[in-house]
C-alpha atoms as a PDB file:
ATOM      1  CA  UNK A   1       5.114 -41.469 -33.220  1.00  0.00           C
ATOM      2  CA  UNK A   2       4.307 -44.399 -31.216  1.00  0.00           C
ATOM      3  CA  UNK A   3       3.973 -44.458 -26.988  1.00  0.00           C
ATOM      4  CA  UNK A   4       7.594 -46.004 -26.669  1.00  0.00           C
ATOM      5  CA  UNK A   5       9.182 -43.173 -29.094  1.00  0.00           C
ATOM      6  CA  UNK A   6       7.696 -40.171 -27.064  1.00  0.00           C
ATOM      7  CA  UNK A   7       9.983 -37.740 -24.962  1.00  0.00           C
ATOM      8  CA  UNK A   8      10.096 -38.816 -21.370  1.00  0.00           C
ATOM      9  CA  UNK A   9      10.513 -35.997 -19.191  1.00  0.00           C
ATOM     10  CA  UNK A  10      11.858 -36.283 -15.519  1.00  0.00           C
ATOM     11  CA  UNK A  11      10.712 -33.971 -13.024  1.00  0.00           C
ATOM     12  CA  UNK A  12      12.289 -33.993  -9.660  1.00  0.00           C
ATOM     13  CA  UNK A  13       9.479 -35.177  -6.934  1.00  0.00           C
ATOM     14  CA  UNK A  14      11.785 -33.391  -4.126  1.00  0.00           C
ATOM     15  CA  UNK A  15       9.573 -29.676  -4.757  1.00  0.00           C
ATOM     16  CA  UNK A  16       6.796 -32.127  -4.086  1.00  0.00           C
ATOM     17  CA  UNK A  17       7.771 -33.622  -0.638  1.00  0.00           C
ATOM     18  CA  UNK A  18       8.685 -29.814   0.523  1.00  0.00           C
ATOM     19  CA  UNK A  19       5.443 -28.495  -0.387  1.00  0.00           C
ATOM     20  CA  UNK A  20       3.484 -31.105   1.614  1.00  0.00           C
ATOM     21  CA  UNK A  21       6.687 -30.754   4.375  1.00  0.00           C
ATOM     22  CA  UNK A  22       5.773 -27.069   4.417  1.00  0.00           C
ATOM     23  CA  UNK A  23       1.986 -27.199   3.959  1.00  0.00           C
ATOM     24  CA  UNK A  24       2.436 -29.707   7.093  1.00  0.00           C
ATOM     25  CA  UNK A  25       4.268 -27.367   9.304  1.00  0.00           C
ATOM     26  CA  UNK A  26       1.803 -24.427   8.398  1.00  0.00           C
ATOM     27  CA  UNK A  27      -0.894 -26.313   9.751  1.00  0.00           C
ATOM     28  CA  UNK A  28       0.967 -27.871  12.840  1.00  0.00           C
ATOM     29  CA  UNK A  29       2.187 -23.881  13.582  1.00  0.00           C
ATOM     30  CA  UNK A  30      -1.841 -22.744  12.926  1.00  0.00           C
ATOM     31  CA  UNK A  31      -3.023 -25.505  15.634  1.00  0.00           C
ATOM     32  CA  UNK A  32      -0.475 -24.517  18.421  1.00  0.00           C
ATOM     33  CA  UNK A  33      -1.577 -20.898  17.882  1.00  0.00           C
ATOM     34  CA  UNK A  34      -4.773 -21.879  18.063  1.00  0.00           C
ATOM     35  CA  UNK A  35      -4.309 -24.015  20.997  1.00  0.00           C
ATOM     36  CA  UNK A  36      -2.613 -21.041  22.511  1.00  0.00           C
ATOM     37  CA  UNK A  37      -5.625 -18.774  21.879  1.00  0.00           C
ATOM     38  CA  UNK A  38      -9.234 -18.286  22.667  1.00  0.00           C
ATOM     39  CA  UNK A  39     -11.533 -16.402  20.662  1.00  0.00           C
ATOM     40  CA  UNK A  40     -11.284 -15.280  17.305  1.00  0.00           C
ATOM     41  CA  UNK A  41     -12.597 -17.398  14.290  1.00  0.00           C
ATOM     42  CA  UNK A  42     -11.000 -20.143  16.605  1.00  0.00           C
ATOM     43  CA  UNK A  43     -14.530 -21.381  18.340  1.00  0.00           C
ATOM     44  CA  UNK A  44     -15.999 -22.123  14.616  1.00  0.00           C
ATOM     45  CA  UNK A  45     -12.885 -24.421  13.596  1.00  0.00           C
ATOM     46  CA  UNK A  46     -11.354 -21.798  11.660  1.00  0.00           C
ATOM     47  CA  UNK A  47      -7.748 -20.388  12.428  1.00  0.00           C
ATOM     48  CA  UNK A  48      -7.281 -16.934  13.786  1.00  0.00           C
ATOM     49  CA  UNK A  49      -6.949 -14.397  11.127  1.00  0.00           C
ATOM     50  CA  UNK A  50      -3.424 -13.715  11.785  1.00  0.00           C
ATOM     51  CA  UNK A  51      -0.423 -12.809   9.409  1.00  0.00           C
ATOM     52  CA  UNK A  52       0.729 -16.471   8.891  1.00  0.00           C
ATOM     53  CA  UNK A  53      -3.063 -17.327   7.955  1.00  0.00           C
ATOM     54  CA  UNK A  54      -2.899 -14.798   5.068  1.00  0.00           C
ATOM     55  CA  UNK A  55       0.542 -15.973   4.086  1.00  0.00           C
ATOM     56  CA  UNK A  56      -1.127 -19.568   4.457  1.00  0.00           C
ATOM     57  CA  UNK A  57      -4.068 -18.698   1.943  1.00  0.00           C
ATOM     58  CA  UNK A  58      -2.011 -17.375  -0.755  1.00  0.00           C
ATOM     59  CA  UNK A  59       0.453 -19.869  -0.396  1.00  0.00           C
ATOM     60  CA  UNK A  60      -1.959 -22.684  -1.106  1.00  0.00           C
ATOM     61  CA  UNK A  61      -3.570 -21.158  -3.742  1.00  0.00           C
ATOM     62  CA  UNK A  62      -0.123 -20.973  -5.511  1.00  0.00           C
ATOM     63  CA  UNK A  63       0.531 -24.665  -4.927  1.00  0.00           C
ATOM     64  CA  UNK A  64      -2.835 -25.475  -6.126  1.00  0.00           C
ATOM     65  CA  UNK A  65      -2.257 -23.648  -9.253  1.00  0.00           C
ATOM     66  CA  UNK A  66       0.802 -25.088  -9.617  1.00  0.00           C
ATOM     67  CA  UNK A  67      -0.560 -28.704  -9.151  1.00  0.00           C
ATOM     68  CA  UNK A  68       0.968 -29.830  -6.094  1.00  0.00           C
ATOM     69  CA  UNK A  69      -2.368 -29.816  -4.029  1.00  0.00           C
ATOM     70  CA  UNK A  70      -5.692 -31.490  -5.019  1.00  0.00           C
ATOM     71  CA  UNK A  71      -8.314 -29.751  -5.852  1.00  0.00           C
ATOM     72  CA  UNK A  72     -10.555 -30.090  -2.570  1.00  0.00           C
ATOM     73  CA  UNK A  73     -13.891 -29.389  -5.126  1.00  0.00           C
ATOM     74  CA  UNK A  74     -13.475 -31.371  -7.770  1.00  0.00           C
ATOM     75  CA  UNK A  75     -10.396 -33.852  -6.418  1.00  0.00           C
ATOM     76  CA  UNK A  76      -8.490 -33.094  -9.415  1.00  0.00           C
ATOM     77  CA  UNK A  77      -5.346 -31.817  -9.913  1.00  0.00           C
ATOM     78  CA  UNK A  78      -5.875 -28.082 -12.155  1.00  0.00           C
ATOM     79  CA  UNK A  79      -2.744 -26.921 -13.526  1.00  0.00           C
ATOM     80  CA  UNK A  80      -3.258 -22.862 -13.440  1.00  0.00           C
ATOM     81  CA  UNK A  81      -0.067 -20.848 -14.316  1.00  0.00           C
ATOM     82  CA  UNK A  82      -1.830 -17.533 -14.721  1.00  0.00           C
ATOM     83  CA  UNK A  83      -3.875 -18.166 -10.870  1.00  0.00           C
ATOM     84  CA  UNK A  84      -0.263 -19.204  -9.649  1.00  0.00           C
ATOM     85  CA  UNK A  85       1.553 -16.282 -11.058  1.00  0.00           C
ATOM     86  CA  UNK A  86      -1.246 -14.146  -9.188  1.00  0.00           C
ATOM     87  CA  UNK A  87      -0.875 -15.489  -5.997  1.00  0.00           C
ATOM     88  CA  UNK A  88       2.794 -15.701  -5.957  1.00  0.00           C
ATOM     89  CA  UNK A  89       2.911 -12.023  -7.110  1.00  0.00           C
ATOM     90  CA  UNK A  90       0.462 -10.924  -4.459  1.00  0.00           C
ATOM     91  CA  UNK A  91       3.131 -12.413  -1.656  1.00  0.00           C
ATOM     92  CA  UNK A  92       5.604 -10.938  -3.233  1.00  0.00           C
ATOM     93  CA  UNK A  93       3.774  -7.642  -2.607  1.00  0.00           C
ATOM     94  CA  UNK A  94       3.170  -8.626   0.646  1.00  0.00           C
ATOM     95  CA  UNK A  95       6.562  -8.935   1.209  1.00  0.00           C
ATOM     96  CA  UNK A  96       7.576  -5.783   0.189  1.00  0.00           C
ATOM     97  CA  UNK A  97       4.500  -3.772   1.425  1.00  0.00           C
ATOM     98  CA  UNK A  98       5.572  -5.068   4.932  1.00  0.00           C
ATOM     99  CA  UNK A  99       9.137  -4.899   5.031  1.00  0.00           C
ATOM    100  CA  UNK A 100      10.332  -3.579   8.930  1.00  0.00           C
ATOM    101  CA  UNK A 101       6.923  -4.544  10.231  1.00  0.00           C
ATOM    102  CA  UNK A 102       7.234  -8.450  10.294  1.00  0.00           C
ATOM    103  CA  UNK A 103       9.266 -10.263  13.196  1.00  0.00           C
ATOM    104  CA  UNK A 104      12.734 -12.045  11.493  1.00  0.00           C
ATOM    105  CA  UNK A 105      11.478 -15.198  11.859  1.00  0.00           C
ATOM    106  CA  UNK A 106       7.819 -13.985   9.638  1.00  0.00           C
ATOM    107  CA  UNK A 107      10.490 -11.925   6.887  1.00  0.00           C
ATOM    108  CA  UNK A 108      12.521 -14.905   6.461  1.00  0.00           C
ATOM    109  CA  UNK A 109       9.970 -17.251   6.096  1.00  0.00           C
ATOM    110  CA  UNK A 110       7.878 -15.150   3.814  1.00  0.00           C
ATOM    111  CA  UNK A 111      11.031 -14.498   1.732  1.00  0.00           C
ATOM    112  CA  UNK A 112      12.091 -18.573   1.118  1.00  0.00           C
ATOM    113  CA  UNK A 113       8.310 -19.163   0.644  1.00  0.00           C
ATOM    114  CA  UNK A 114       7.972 -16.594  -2.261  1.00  0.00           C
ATOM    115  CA  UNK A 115      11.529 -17.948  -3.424  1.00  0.00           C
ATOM    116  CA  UNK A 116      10.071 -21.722  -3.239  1.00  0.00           C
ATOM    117  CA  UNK A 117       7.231 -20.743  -5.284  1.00  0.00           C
ATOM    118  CA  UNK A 118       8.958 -19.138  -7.963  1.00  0.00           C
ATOM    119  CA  UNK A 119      11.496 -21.426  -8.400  1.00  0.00           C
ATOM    120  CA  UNK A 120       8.648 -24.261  -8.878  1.00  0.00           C
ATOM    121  CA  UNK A 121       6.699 -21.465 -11.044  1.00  0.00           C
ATOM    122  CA  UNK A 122       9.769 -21.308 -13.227  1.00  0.00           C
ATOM    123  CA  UNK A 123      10.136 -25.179 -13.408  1.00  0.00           C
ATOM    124  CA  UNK A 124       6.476 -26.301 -14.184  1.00  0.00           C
ATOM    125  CA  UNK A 125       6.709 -23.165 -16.632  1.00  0.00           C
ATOM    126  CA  UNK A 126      10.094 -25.082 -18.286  1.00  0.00           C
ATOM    127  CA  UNK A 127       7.665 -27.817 -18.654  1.00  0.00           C
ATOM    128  CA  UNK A 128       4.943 -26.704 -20.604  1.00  0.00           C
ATOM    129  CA  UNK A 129       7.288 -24.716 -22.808  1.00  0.00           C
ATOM    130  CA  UNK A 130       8.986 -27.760 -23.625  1.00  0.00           C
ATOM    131  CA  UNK A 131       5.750 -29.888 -24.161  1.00  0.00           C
ATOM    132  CA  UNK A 132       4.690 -26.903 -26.456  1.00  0.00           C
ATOM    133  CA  UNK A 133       7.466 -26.844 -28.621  1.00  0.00           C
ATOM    134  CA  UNK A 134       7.647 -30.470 -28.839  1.00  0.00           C
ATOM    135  CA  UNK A 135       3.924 -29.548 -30.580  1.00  0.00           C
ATOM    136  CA  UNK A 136       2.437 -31.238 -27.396  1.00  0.00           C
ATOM    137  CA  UNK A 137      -1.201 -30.068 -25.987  1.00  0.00           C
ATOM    138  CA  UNK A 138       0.871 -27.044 -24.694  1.00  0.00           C
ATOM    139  CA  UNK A 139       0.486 -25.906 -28.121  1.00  0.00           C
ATOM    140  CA  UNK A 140      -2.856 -25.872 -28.403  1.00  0.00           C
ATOM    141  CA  UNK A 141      -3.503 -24.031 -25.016  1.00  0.00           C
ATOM    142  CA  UNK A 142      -4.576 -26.977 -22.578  1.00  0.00           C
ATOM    143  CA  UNK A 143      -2.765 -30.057 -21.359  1.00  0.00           C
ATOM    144  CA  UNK A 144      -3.712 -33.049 -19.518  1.00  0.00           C
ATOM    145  CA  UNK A 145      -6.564 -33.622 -22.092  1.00  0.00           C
ATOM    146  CA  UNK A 146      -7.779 -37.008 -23.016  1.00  0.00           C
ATOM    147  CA  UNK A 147      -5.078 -38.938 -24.777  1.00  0.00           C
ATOM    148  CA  UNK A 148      -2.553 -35.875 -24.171  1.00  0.00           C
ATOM    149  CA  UNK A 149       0.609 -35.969 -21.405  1.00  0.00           C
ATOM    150  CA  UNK A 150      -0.053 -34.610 -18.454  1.00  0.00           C
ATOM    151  CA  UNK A 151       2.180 -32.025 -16.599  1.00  0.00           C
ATOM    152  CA  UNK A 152       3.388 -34.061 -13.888  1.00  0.00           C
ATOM    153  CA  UNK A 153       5.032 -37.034 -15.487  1.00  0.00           C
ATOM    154  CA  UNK A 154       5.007 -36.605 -18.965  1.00  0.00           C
ATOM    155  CA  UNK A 155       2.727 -39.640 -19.192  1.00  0.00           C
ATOM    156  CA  UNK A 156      -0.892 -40.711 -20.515  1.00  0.00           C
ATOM    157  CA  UNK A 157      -3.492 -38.104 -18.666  1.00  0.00           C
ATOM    158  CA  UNK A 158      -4.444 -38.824 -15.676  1.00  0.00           C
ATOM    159  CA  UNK A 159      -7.912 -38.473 -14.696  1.00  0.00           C
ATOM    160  CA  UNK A 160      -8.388 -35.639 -12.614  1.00  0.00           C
ATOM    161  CA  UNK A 161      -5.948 -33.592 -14.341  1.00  0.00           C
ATOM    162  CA  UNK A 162      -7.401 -30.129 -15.811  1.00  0.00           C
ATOM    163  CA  UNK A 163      -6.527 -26.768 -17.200  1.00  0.00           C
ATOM    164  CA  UNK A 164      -8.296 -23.917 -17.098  1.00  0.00           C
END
């Protein structure tokens, strides 16, 4: 099969520009809090260990997992369902663990976020299920390997791009 007769896959970019939107207004929200408050882990350039930091954590360790944010180690892009799936899971508990103790505005967020995730979870899933049964690297248990697609555009691997 030559380059021109290979699948193309389209994956919609919008989940993309969300997650940085979102990742963006986490980190505008941290700063005003942080402007707001004294103290804390604040003084050492960290963010106060408050709620939305945990949420914050988690969350980017799902989006890492999922691709969407590089590596800050390696500057690669690691595609990790499994670490995803964890991370997503452990909001989800979150969630539920503090349901009547979290302001509106924290339960609602905290709900679209874990709805976000698992809606990309599902998607990038859809992917490598269909690169697998088109007998791609999916197959074989990694992906973005050299010579193989990669998980974000269907294309040539990109370098940078690993699996666990």
């Amino acid at each position: 099969m030559t380059k021109d007769d290979a699948p193309k896959l389209h994956i919609d970019s919008d989940w993309k520009a969300e997650a940085q939107a979102e990742k963006e207004r986490l980190a505008a929200q941290e700063q005003s809090r942080d402007a707001e408050k004294t103290g804390g882990g604040a003084g050492r350039g960290l963010p106060a260990a408050d709620f939305r930091s945990l949420v914050g954590v988690l969350a980017s360790q799902a989006l890492m997992g999922l691709g969407t944010i590089e590596d800050p180690q390696t500057k690669g892009v690691v595609v990790d369902l499994e670490g995803s799936r964890f991370a997503i899971d452990l909001l989800a508990v979150l969630e539920e663990k503090t349901k009547g103790n979290l302001t509106e505005e924290e339960a609602a967020e905290l709900r679209q976020l874990v709805a976000d995730l698992r809606a990309r979870f599902v998607q990038l899933g859809q992917l490598v299920a269909q690169q697998a049964a088109a007998g791609g690297p999916g197959a074989a248990g990694g992906a973005g390997g050299p010579g193989g697609p990669d998980l974000v555009s269907g294309g040539p691997a990109t370098p940078g791009i690993h699996t666990p």
